[in-house]
N, C-alpha and C. Protein backbone atom coordinates (compact mmCIF):
# COMPACT_ATOMS: atom_id res chain seq x y z
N UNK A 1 10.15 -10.82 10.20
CA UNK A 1 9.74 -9.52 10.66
C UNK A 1 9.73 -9.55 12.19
N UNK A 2 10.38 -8.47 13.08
CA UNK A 2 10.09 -8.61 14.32
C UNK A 2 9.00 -8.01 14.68
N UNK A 3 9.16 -8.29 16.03
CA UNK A 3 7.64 -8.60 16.75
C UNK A 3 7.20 -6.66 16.52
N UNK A 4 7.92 -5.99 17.05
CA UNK A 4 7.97 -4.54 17.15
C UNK A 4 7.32 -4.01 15.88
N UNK A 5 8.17 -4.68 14.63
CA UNK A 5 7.42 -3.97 13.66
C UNK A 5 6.22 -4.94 13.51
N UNK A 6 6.20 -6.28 13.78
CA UNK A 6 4.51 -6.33 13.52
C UNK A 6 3.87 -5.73 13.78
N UNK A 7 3.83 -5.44 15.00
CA UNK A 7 3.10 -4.77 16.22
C UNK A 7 2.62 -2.79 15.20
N UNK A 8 3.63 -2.45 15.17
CA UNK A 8 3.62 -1.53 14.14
C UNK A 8 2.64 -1.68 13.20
N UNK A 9 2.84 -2.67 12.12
CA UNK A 9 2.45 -2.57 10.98
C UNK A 9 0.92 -3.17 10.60
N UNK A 10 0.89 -3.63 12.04
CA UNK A 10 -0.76 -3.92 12.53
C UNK A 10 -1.30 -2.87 12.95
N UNK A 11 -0.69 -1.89 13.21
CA UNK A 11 -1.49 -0.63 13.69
C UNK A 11 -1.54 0.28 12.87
N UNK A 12 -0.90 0.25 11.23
CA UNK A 12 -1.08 0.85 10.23
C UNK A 12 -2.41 0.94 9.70
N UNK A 13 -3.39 2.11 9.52
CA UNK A 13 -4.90 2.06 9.21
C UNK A 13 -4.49 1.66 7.13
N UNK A 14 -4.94 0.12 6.92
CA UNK A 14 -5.29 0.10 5.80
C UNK A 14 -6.53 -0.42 4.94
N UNK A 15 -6.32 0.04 3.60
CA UNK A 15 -7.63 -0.48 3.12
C UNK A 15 -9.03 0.27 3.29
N UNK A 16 -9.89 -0.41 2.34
CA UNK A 16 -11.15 1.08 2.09
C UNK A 16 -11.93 0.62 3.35
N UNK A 17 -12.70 1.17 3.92
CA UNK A 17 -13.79 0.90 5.34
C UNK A 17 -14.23 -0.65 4.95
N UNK A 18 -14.94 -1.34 5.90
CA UNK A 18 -15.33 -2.59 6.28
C UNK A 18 -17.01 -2.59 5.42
N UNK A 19 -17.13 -1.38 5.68
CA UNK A 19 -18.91 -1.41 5.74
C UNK A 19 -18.64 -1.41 3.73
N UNK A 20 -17.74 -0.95 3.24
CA UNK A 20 -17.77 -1.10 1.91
C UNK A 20 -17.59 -2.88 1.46
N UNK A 21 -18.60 -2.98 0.16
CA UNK A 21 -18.43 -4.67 -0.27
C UNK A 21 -17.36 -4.68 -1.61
N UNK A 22 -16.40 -5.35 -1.52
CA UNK A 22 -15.23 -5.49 -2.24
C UNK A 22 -15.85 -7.04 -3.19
N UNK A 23 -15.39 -6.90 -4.35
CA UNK A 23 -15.28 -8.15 -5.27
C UNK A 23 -14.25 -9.04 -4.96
N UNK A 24 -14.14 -10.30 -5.28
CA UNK A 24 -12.66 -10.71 -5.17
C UNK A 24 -11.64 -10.15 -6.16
N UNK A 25 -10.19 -9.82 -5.46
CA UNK A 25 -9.55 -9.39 -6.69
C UNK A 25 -9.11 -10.26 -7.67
N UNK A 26 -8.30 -9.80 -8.58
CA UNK A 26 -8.05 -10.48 -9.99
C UNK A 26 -6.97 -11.39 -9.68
N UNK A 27 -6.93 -12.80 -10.60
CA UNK A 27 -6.15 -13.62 -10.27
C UNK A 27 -4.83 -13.06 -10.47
N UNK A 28 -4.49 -12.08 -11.15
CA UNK A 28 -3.22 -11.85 -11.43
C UNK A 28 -2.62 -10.78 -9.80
N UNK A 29 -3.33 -10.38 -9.36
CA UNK A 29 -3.40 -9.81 -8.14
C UNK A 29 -3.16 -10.49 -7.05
N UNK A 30 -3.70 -12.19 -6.91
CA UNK A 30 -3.22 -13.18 -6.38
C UNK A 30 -1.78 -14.18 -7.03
N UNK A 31 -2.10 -14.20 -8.16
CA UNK A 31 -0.56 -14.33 -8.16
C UNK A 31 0.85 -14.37 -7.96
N UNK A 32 0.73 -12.91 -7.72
CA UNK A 32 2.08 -12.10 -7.09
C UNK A 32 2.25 -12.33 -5.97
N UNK A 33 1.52 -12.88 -5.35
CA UNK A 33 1.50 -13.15 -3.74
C UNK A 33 2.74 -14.08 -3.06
N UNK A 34 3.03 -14.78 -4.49
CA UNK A 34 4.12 -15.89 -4.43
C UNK A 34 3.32 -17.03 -2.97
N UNK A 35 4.33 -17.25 -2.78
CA UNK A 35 3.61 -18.40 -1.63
C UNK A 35 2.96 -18.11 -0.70
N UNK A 36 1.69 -18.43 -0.55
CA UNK A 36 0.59 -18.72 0.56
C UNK A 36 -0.07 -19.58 1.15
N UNK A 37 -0.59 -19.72 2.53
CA UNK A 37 -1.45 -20.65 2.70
C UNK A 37 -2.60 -20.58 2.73
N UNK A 38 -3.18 -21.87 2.16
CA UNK A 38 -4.50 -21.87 1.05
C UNK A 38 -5.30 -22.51 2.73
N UNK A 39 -6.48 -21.92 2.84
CA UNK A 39 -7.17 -22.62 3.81
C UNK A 39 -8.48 -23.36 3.05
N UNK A 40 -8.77 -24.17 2.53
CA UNK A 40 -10.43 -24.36 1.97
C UNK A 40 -10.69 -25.74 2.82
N UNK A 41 -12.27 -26.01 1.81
CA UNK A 41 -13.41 -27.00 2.85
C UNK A 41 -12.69 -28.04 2.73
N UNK A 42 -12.49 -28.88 3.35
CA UNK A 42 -12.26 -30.64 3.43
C UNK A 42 -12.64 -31.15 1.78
N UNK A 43 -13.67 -30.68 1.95
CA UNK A 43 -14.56 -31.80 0.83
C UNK A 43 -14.27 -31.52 -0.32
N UNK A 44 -13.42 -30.27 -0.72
CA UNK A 44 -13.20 -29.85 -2.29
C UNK A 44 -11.75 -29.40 -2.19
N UNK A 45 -11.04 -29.00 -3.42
CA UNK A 45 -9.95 -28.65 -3.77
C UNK A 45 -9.99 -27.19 -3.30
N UNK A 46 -8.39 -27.56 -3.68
CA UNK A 46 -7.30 -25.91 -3.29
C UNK A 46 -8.30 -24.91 -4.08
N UNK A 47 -9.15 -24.83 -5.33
CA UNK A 47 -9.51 -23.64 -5.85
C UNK A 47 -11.33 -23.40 -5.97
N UNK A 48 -11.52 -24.30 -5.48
CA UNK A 48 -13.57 -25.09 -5.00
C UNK A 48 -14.01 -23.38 -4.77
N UNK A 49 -13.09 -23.09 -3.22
CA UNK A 49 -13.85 -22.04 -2.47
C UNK A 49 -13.43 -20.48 -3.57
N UNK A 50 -12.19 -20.07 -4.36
CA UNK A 50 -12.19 -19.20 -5.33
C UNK A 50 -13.31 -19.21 -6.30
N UNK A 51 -13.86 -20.18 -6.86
CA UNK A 51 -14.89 -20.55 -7.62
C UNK A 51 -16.50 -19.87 -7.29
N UNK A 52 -16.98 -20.17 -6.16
CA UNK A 52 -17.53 -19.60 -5.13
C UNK A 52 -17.71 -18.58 -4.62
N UNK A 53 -16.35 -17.81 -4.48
CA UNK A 53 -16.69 -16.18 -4.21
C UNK A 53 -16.84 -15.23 -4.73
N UNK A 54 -17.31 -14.52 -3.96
CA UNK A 54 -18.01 -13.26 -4.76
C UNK A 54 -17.30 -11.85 -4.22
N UNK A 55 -16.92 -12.03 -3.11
CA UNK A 55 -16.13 -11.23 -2.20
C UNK A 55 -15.19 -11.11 -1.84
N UNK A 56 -14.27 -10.51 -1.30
CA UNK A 56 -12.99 -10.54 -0.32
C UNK A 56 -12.66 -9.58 0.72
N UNK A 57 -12.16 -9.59 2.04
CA UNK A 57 -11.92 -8.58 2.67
C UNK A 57 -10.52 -9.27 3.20
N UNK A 58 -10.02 -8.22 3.83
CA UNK A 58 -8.56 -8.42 4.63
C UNK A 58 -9.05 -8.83 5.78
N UNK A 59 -8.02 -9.74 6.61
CA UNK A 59 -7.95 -9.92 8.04
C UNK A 59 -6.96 -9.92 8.79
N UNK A 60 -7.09 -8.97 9.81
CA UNK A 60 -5.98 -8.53 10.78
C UNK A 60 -6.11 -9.17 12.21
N UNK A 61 -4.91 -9.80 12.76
CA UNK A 61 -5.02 -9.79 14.13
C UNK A 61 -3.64 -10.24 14.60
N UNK A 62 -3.45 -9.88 15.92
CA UNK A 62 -2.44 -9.94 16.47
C UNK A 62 -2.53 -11.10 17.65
N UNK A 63 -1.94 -11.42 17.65
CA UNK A 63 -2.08 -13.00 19.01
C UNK A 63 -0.54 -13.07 19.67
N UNK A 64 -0.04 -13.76 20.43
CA UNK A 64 1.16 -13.70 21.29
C UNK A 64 2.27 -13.79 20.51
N UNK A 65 1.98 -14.66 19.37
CA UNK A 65 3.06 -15.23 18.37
C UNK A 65 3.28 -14.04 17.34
N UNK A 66 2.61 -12.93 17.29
CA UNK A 66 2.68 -11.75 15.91
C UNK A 66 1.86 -11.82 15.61
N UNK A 67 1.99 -10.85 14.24
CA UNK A 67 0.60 -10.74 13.60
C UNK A 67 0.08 -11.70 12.48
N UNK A 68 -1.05 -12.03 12.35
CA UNK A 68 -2.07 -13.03 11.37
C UNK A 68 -2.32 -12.01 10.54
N UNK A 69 -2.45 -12.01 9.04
CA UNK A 69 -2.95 -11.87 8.25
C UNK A 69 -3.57 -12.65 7.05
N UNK A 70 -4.68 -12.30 6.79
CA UNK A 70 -5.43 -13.54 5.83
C UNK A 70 -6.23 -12.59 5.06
N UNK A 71 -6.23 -13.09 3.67
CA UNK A 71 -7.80 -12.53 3.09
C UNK A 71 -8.49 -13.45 2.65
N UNK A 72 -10.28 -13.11 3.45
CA UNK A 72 -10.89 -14.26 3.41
C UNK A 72 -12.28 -13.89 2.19
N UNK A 73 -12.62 -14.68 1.70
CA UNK A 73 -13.44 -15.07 0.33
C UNK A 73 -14.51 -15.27 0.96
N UNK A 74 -15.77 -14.48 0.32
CA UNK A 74 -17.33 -15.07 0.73
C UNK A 74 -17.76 -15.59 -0.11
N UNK A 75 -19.04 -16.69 0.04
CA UNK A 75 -19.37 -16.73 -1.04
C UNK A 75 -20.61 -15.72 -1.00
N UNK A 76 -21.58 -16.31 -2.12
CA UNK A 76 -22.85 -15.54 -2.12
C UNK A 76 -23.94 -15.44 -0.80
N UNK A 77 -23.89 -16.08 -0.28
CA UNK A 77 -24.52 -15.83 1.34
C UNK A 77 -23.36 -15.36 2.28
N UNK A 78 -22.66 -14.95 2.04
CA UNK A 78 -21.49 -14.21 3.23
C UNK A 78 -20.73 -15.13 3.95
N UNK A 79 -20.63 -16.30 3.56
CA UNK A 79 -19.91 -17.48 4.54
C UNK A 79 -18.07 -17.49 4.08
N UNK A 80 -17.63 -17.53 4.88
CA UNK A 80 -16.12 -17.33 4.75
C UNK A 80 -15.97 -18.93 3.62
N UNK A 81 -15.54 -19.08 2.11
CA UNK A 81 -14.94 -20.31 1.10
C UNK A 81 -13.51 -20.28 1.85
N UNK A 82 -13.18 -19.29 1.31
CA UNK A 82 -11.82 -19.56 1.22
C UNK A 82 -11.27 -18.61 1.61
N UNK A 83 -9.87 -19.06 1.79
CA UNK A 83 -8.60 -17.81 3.19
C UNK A 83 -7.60 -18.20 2.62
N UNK A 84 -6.74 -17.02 2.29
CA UNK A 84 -5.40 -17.10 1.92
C UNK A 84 -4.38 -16.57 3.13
N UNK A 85 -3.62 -16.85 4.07
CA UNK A 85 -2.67 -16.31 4.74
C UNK A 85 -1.43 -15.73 4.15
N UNK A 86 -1.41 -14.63 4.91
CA UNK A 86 0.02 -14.56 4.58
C UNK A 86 1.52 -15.02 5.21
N UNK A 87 2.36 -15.64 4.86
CA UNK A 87 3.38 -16.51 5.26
C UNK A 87 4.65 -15.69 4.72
N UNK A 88 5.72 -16.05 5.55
CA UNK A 88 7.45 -15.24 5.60
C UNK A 88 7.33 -15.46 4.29
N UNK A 89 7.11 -16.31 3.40
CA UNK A 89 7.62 -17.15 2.27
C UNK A 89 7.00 -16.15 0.80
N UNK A 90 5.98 -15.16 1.70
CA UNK A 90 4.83 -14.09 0.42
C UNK A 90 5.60 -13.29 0.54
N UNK A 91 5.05 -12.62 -1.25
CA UNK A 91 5.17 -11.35 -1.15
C UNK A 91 4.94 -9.96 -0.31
N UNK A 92 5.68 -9.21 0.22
CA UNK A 92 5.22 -8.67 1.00
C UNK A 92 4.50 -7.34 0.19
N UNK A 93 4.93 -6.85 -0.25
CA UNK A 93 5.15 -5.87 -1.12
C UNK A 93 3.65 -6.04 -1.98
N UNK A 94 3.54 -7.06 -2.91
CA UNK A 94 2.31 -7.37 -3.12
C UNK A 94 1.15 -7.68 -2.66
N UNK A 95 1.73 -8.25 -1.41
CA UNK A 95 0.46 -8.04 -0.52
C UNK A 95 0.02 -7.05 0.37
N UNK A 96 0.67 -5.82 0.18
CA UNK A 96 0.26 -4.74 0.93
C UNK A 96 -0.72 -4.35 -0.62
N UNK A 97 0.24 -4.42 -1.48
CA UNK A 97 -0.85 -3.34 -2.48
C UNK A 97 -2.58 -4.32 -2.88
N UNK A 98 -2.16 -5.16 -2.73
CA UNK A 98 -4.04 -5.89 -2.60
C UNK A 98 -4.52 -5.65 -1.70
N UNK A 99 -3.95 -5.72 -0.24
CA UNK A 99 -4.90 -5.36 1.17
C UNK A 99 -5.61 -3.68 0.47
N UNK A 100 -4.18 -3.36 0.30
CA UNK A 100 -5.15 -1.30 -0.06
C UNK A 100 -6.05 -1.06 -0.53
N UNK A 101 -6.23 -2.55 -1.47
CA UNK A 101 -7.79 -1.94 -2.12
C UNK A 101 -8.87 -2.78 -1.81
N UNK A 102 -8.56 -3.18 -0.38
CA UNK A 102 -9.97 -4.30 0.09
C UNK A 102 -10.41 -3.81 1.26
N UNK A 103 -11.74 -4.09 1.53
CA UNK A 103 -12.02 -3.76 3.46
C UNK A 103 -11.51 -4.80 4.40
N UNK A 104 -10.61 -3.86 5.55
CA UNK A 104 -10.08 -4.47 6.24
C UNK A 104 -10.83 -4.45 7.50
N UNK A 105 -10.67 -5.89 8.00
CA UNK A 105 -11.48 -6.41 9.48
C UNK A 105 -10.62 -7.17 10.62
N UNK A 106 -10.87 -6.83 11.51
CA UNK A 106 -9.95 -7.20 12.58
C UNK A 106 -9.94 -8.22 12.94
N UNK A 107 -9.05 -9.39 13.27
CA UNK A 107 -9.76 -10.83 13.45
C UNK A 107 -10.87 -11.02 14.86
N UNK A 108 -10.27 -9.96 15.79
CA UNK A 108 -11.59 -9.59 17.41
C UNK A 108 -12.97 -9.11 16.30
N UNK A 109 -13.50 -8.56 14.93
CA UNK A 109 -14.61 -9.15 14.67
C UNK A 109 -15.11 -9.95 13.98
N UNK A 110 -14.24 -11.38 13.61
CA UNK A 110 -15.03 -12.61 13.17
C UNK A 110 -14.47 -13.33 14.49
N UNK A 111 -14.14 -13.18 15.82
CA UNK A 111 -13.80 -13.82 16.92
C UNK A 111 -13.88 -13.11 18.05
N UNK A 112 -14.90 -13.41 18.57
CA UNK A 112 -15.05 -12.01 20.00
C UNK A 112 -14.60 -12.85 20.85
N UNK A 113 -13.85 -14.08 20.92
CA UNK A 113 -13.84 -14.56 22.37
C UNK A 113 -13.07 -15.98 22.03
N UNK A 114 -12.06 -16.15 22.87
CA UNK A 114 -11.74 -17.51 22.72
C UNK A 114 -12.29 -18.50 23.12
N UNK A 115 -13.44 -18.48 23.73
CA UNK A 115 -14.64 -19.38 24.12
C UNK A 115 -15.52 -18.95 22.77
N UNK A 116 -15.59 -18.00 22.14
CA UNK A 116 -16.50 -17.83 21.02
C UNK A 116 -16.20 -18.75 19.59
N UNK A 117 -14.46 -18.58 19.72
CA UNK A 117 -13.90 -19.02 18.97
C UNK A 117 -14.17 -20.61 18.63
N UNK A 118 -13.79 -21.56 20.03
CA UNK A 118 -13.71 -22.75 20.58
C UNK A 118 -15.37 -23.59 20.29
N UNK A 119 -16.56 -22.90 20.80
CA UNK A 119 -17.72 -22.89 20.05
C UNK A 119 -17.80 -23.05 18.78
N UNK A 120 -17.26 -22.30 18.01
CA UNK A 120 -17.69 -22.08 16.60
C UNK A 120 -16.57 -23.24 15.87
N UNK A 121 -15.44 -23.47 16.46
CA UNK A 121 -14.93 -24.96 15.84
C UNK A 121 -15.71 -25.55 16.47
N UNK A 122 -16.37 -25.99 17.49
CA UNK A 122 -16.90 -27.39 17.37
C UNK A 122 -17.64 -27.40 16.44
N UNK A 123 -18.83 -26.45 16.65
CA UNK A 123 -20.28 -26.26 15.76
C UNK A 123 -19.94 -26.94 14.72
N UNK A 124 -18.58 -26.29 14.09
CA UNK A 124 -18.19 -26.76 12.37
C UNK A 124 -17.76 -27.76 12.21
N UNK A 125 -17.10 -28.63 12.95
CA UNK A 125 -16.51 -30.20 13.13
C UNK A 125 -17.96 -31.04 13.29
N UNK A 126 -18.88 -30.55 13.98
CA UNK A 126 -20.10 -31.27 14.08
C UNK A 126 -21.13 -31.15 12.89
N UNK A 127 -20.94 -29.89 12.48
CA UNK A 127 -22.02 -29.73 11.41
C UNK A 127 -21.56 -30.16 10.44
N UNK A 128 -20.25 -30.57 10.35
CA UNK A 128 -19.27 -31.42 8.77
C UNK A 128 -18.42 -30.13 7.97
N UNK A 129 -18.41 -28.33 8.86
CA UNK A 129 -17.79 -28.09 7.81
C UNK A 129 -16.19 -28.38 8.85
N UNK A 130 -15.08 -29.08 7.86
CA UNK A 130 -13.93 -29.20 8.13
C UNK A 130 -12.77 -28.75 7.03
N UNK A 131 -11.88 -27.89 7.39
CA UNK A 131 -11.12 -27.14 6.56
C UNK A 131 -9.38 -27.95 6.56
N UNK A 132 -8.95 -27.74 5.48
CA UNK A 132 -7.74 -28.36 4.90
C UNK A 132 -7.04 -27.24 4.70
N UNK A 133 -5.68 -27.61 4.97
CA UNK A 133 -4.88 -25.90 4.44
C UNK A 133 -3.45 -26.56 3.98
N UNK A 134 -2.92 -26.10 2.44
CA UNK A 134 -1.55 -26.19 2.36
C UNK A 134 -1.10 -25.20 1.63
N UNK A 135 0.48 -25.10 1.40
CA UNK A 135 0.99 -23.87 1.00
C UNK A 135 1.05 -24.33 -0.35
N UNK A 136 0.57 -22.74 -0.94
CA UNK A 136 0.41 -22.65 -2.25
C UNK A 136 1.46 -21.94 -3.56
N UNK A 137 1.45 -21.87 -4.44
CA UNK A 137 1.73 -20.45 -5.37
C UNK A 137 0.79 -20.74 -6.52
N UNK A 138 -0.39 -19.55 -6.57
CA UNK A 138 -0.97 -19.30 -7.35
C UNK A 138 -0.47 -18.69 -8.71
N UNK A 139 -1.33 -19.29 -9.81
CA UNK A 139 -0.97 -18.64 -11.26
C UNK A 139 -2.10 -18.15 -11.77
N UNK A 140 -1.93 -17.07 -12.51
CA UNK A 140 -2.86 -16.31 -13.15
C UNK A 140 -2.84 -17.37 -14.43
N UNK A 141 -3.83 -17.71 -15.23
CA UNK A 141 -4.25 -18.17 -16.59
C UNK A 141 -5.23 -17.77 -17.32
N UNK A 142 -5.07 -18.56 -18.80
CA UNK A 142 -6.70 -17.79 -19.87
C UNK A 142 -6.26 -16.05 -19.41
N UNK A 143 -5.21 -16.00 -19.61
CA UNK A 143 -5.19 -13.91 -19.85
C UNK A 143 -5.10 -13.37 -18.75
N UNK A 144 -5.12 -13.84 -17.75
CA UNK A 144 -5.44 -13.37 -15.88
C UNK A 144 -6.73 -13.91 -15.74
N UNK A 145 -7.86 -14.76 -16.31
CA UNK A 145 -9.46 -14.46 -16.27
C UNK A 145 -9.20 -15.84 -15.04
N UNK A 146 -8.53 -16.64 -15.03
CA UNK A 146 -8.57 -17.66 -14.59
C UNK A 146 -7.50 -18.06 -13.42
N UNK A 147 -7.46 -18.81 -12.76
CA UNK A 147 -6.22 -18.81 -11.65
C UNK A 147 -5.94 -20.99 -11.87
N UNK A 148 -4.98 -20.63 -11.37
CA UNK A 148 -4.40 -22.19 -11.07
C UNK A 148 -3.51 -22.25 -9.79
N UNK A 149 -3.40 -23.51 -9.12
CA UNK A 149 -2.46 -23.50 -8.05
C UNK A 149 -1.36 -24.62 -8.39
N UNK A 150 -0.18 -24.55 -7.68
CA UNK A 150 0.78 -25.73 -7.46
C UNK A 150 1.07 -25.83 -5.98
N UNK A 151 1.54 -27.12 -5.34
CA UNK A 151 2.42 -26.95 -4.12
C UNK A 151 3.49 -26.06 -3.91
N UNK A 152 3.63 -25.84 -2.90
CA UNK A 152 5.00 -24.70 -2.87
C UNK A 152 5.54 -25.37 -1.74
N UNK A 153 7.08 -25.22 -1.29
CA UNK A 153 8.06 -25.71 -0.73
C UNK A 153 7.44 -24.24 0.43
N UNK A 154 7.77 -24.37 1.77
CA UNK A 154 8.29 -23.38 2.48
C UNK A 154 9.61 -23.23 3.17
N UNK A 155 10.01 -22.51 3.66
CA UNK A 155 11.20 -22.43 4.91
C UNK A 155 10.68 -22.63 5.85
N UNK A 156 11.66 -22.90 7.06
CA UNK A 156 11.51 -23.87 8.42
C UNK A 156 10.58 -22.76 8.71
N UNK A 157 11.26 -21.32 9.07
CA UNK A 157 10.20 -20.11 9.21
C UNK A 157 8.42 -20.54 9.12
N UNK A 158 8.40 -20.17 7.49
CA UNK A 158 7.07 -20.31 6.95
C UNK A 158 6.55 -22.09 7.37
N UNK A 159 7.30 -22.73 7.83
CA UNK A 159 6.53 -24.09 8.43
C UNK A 159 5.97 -23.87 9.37
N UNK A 160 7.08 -23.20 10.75
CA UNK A 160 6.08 -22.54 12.00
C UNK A 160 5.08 -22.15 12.13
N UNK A 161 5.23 -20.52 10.64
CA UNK A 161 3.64 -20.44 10.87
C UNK A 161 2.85 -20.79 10.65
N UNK A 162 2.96 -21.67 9.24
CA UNK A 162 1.54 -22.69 8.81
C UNK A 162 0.82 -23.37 10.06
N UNK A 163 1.80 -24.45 10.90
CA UNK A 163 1.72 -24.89 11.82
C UNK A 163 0.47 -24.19 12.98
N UNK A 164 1.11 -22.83 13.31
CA UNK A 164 0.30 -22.12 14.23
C UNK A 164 -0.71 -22.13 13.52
N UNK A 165 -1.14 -21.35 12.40
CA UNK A 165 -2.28 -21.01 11.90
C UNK A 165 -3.15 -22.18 11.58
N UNK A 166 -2.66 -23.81 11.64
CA UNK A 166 -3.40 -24.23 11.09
C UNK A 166 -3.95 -24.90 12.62
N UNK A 167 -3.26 -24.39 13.48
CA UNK A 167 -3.40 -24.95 15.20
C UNK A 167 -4.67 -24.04 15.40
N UNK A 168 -4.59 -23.20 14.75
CA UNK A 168 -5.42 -21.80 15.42
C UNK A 168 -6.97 -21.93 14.75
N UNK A 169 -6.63 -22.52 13.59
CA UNK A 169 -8.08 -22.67 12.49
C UNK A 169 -8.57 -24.08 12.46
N UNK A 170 -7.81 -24.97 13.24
CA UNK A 170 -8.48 -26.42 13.58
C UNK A 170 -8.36 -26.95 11.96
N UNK A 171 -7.30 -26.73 11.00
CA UNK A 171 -7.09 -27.49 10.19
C UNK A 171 -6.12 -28.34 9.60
N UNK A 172 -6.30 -29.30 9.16
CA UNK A 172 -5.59 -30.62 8.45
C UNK A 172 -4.95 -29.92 7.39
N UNK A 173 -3.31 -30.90 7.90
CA UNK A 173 -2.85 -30.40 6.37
C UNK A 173 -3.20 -31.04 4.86
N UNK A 174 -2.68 -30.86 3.70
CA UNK A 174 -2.97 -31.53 2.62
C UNK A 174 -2.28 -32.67 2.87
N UNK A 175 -3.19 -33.70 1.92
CA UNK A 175 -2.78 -34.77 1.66
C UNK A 175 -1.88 -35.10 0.68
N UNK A 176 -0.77 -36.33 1.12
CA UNK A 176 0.49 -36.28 -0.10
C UNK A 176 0.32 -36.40 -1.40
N UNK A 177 -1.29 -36.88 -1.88
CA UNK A 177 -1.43 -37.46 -2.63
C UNK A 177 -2.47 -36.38 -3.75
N UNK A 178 -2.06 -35.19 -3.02
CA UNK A 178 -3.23 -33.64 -3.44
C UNK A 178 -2.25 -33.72 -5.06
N UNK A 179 -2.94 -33.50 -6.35
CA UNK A 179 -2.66 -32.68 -7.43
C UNK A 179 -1.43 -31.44 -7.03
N UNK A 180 -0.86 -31.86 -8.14
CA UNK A 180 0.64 -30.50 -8.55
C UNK A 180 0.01 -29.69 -8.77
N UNK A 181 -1.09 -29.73 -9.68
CA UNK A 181 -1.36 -28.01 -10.56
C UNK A 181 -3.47 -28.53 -10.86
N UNK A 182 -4.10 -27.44 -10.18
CA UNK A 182 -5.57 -27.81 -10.33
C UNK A 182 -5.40 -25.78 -10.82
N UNK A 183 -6.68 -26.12 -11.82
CA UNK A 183 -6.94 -25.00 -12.88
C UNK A 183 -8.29 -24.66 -12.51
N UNK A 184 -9.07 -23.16 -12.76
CA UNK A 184 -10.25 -22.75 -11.97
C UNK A 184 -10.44 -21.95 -13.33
């Protein structure tokens, strides 16, 4: 996508207001997403932080490189589990029609400041929370009630951006030795 239409399609108003609380959507809703990158805690698997949430909202932001998009998972105290990005390698198409029905937030408000930012990784490197991220393709299972993940291959493309994003979120990639297919 070029920069122009990012730029564009970041300035498209989507999704229901912020101040509304969204459920997480249905695994079959994540599914379609085809390949993504999975951001969760160090300490647990690709599907720990899905397990966990109770929520989801969209995240928008634009930085020098294009636009970021992620939807991030709360759990029951509002703490960001888990983040799915979106990567060249996703659905696009499917992932517009899930953003439409979530509240969308700008990444300037979970980051007012790149000194705010820079703070809040240390805090979390010090306080032990440390995040792992690799590319995924999620499966719907048990009827849609349930989700599963596998590794997914990317293009050189979708390597770049993992790369950035995982430069940007202070996280480690997976380890070689991560499970093919973990079930939730």
């Amino acid at each position: 996508m070029s920069r122009a239409l990012s730029a564009v399609r970041a300035a498209m108003p989507r999704g229901i207001p912020s101040s509304q609380s969204v459920s997480r959507p249905a695994a079959r809703q994540l599914a379609a997403l085809g390949t993504v990158l999975c951001l969760y805690r160090a300490d647990s698997n690709e599907l720990a932080g899905w397990q966990d949430a109770v929520a989801a909202h969209a995240c928008q932001g634009l930085d020098s490189e294009g636009v970021r998009e992620s939807l991030c998972f709360t759990d029951a105290r509002g703490r960001c589990c888990w983040r799915l990005y979106l990567l060249p390698d996703s659905d696009f198409l499917a992932w517009d029609r899930l953003v439409a029905g979530l509240a969308v937030r700008s990444a300037a408000d979970d980051d007012a400041s790149v000194g705010e930012r820079l703070w809040r990784r240390l805090a979390g490197s010090l306080g032990g929370q440390r995040w792992r991220m690799c590319a995924v393709q999620l499966h719907a299972v048990d009827q849609g009630s349930g989700l599963a993940v596998s590794l997914a291959p990317l293009s050189s493309l979708g390597c770049a951006t993992a790369r950035r994003i995982a430069r940007l979120e202070s996280a480690e990639g997976a380890a070689e030795s991560a499970p093919l297919a973990l079930h939730a």
